[in-house]
PDB file of N, CA and C in Angstrom:
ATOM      1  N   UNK A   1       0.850  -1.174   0.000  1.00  0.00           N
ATOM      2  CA  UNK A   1       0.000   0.000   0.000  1.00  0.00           C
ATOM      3  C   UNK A   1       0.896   1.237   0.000  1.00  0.00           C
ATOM      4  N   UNK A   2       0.472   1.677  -0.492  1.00  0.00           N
ATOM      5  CA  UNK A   2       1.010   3.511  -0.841  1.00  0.00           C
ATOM      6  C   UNK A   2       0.074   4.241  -0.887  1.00  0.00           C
ATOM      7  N   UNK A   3       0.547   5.807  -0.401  1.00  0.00           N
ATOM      8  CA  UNK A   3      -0.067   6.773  -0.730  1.00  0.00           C
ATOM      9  C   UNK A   3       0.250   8.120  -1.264  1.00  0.00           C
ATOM     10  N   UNK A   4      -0.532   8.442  -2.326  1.00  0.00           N
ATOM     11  CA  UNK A   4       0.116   9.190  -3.433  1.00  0.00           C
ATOM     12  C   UNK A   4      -1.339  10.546  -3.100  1.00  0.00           C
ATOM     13  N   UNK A   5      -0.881  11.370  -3.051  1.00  0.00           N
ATOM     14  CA  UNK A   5      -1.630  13.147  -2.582  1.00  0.00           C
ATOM     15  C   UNK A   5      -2.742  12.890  -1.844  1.00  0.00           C
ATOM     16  N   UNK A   6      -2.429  11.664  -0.004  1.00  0.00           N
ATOM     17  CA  UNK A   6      -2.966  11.507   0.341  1.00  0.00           C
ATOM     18  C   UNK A   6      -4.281  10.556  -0.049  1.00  0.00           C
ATOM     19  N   UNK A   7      -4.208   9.779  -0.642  1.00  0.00           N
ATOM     20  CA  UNK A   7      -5.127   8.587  -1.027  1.00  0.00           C
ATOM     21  C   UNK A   7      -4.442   7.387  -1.236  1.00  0.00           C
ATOM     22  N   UNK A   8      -5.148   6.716  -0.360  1.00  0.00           N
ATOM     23  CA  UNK A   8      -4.126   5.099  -0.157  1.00  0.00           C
ATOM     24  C   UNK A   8      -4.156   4.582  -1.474  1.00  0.00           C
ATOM     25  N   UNK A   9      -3.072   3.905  -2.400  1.00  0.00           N
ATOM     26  CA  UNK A   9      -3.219   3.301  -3.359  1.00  0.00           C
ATOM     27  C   UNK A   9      -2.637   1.907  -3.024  1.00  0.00           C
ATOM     28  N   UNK A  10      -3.167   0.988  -4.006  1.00  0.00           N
ATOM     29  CA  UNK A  10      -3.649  -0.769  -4.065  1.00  0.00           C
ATOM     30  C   UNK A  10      -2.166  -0.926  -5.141  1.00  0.00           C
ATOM     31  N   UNK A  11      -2.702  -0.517  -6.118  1.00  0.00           N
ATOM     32  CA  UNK A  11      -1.952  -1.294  -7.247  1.00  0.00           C
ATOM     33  C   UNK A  11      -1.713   0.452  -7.940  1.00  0.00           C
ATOM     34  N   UNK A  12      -0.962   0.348  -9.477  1.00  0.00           N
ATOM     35  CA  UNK A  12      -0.470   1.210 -10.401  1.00  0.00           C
ATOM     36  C   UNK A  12      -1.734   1.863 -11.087  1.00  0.00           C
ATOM     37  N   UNK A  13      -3.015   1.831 -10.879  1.00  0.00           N
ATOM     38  CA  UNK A  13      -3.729   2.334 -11.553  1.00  0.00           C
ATOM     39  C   UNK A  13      -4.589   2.754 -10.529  1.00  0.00           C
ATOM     40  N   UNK A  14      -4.248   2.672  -9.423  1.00  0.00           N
ATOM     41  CA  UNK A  14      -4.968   3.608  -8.026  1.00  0.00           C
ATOM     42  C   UNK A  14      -3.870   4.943  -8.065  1.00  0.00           C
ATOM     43  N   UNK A  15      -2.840   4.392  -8.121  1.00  0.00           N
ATOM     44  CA  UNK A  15      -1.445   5.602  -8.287  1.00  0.00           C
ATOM     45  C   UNK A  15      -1.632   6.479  -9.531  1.00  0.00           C
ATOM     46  N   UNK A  16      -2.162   6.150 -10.529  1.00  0.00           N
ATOM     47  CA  UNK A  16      -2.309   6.747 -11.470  1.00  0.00           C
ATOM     48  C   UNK A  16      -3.680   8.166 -11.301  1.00  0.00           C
ATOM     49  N   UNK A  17      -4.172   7.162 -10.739  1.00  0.00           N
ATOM     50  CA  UNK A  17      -5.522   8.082 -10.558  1.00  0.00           C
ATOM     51  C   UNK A  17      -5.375   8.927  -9.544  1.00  0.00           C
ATOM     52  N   UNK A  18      -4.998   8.565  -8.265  1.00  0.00           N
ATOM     53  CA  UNK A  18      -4.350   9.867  -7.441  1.00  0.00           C
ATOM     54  C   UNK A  18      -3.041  10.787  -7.881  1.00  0.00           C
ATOM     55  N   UNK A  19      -2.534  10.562  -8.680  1.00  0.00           N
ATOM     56  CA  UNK A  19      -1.760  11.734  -8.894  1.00  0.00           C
ATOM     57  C   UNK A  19      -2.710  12.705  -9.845  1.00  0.00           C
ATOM     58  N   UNK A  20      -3.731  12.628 -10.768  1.00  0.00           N
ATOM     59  CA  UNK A  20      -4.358  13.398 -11.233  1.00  0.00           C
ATOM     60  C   UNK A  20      -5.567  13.997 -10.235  1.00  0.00           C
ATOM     61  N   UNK A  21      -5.820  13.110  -8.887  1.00  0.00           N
ATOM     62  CA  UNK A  21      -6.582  13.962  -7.827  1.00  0.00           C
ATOM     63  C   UNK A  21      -7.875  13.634  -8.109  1.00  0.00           C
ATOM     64  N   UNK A  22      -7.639  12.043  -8.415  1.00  0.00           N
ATOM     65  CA  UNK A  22      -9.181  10.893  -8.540  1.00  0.00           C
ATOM     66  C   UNK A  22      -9.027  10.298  -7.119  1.00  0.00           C
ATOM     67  N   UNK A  23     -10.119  10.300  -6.505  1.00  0.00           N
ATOM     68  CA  UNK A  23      -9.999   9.478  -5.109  1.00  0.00           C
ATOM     69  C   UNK A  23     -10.244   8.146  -5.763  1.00  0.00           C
ATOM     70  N   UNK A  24      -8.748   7.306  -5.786  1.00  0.00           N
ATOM     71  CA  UNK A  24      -9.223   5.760  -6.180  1.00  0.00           C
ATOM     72  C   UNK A  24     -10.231   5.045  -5.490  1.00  0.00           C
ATOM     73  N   UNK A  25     -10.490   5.259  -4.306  1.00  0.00           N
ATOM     74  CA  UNK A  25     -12.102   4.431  -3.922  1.00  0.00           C
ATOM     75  C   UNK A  25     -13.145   4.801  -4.420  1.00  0.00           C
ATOM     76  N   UNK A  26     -13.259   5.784  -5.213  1.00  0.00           N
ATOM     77  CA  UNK A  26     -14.322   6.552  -5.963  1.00  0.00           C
ATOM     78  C   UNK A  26     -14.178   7.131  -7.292  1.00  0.00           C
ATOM     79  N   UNK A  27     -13.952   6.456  -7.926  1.00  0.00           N
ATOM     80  CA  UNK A  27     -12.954   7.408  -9.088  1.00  0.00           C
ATOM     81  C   UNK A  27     -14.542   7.646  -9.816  1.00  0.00           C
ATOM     82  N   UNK A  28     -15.871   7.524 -10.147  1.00  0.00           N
ATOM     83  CA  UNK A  28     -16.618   7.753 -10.823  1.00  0.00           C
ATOM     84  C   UNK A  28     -17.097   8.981 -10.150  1.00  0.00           C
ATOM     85  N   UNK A  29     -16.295   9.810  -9.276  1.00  0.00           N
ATOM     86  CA  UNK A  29     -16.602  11.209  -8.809  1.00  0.00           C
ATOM     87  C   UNK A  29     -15.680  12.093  -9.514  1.00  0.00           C
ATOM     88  N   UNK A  30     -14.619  12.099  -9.983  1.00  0.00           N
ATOM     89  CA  UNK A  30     -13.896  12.700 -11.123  1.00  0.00           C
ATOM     90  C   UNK A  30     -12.459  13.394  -9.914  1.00  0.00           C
ATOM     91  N   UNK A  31     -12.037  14.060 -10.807  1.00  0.00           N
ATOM     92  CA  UNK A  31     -11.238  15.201  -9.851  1.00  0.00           C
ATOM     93  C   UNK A  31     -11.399  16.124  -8.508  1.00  0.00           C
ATOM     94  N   UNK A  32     -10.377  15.856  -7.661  1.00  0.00           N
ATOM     95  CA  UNK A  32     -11.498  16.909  -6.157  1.00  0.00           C
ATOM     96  C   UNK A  32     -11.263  18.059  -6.712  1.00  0.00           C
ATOM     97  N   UNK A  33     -12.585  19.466  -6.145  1.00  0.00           N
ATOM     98  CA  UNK A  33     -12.140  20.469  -6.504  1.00  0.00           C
ATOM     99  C   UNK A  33     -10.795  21.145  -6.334  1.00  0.00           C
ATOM    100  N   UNK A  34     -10.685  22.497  -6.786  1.00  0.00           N
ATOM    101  CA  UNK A  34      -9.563  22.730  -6.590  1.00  0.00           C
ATOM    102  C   UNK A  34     -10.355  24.509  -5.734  1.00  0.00           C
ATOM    103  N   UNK A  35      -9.793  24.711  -4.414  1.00  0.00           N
ATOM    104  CA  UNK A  35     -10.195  26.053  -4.113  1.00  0.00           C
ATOM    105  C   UNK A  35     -10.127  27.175  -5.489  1.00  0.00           C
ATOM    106  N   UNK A  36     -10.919  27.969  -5.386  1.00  0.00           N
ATOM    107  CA  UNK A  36     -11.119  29.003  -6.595  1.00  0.00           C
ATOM    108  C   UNK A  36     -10.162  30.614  -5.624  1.00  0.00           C
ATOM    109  N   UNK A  37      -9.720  30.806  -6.483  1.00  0.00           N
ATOM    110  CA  UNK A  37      -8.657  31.965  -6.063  1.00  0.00           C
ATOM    111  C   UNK A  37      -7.877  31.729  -5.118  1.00  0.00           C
ATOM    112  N   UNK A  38      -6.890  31.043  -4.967  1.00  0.00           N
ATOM    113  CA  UNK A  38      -6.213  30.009  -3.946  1.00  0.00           C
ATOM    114  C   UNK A  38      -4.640  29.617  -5.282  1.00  0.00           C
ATOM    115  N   UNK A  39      -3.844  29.882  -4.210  1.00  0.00           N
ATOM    116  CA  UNK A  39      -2.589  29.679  -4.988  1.00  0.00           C
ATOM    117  C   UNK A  39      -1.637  29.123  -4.402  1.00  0.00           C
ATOM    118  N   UNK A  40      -0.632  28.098  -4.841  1.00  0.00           N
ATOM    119  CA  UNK A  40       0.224  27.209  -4.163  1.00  0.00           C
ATOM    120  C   UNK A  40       1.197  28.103  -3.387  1.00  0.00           C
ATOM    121  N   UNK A  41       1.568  27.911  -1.852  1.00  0.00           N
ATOM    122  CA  UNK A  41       1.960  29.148  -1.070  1.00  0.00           C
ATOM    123  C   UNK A  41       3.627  28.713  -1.385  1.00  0.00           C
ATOM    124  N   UNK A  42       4.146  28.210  -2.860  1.00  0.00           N
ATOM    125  CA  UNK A  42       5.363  28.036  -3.282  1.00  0.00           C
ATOM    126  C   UNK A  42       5.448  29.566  -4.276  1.00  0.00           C
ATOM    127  N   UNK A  43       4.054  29.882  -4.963  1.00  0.00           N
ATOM    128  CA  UNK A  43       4.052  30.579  -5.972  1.00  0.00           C
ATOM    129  C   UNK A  43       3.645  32.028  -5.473  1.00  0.00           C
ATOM    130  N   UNK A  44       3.131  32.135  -4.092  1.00  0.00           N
ATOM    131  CA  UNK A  44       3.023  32.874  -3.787  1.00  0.00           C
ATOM    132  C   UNK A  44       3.908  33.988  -3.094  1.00  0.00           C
ATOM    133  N   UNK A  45       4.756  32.703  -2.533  1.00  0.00           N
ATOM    134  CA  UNK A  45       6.397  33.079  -1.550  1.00  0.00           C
ATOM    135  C   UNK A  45       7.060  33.714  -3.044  1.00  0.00           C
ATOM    136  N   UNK A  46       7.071  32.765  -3.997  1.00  0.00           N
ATOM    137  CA  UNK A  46       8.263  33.423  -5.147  1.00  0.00           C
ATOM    138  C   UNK A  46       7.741  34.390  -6.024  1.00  0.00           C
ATOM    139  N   UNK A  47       6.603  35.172  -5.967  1.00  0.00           N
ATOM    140  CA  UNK A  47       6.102  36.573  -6.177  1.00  0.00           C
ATOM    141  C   UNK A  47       6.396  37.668  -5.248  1.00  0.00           C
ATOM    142  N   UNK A  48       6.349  37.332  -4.078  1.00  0.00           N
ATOM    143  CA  UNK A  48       6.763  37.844  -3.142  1.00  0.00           C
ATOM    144  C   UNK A  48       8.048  38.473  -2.779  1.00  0.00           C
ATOM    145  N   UNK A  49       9.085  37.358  -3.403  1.00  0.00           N
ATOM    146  CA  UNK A  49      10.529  37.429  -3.392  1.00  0.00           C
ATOM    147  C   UNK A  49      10.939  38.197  -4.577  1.00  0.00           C
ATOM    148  N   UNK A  50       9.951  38.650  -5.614  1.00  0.00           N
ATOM    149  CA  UNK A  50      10.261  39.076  -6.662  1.00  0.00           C
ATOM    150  C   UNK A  50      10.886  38.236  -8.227  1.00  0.00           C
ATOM    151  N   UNK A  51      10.497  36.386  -8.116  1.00  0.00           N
ATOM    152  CA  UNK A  51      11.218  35.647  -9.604  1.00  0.00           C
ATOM    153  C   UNK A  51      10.155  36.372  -9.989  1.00  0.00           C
ATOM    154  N   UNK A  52      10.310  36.108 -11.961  1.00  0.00           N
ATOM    155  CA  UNK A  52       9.826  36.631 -12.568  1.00  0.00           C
ATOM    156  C   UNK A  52       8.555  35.660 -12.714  1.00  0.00           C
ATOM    157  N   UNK A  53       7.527  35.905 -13.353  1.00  0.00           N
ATOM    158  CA  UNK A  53       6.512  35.168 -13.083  1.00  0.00           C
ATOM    159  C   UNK A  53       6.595  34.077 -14.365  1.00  0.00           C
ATOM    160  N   UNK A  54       8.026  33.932 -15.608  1.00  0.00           N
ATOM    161  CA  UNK A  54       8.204  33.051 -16.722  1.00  0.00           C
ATOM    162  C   UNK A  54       8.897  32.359 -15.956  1.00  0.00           C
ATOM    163  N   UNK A  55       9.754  32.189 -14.882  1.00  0.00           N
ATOM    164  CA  UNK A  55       9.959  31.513 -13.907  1.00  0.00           C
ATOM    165  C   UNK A  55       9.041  30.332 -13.603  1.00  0.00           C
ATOM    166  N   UNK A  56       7.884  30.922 -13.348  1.00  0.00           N
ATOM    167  CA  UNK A  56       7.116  29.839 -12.222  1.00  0.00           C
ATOM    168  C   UNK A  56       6.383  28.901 -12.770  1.00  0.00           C
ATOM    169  N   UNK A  57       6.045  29.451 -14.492  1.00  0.00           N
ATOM    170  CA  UNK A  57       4.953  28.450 -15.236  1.00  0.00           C
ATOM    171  C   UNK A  57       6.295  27.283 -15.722  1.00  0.00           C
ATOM    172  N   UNK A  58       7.290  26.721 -15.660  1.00  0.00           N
ATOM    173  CA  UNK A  58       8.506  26.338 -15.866  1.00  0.00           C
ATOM    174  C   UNK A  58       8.082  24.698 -15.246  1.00  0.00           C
ATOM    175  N   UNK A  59       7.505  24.890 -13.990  1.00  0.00           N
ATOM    176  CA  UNK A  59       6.506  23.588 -13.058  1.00  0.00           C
ATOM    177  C   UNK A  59       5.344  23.718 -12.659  1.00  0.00           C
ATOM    178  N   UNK A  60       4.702  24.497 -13.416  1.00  0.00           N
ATOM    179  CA  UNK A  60       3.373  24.436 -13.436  1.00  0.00           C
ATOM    180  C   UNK A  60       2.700  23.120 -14.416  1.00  0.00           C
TER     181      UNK A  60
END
C-alpha cells in the first residue's frame, strides 16, 4: 500500500488516478475540486521574493 496526494493506493492504476486527484475508492466522482482563487503558497512566496513570473509556469 502507498499513498500518493494523500489517497491510499492498491496497485499502479490507483497511483495513477491519485496523482491526477481521482480518489481511487471513488474514481466515478472525477477530480477533487480545486479552491477558486487560492494559490500554491510556493508561488506565492516566489512573487513575493520578486522571480519573474516566466519563472514559475517552468513547473506548473
Amino acid at each position: 500500500m502507498e499513498i500518493v496526494n494523500g489517497y491510499p493506493c492498491r496497485d499502479c492504476a490507483d497511483v495513477a488516478r491519485a496523482e491526477r486527484g481521482i480518489d481511487p475508492a471513488r474514481p466515478e466522482q472525477g477530480p477533487a475540486p480545486k479552491p477558486a482563487g487560492q494559490e500554491p503558497g510556493w508561488v506565492a512566496g516566489a512573487r513575493a521574493a520578486g522571480v519573474p513570473e516566466r519563472l514559475l509556469d517552468l513547473y506548473a
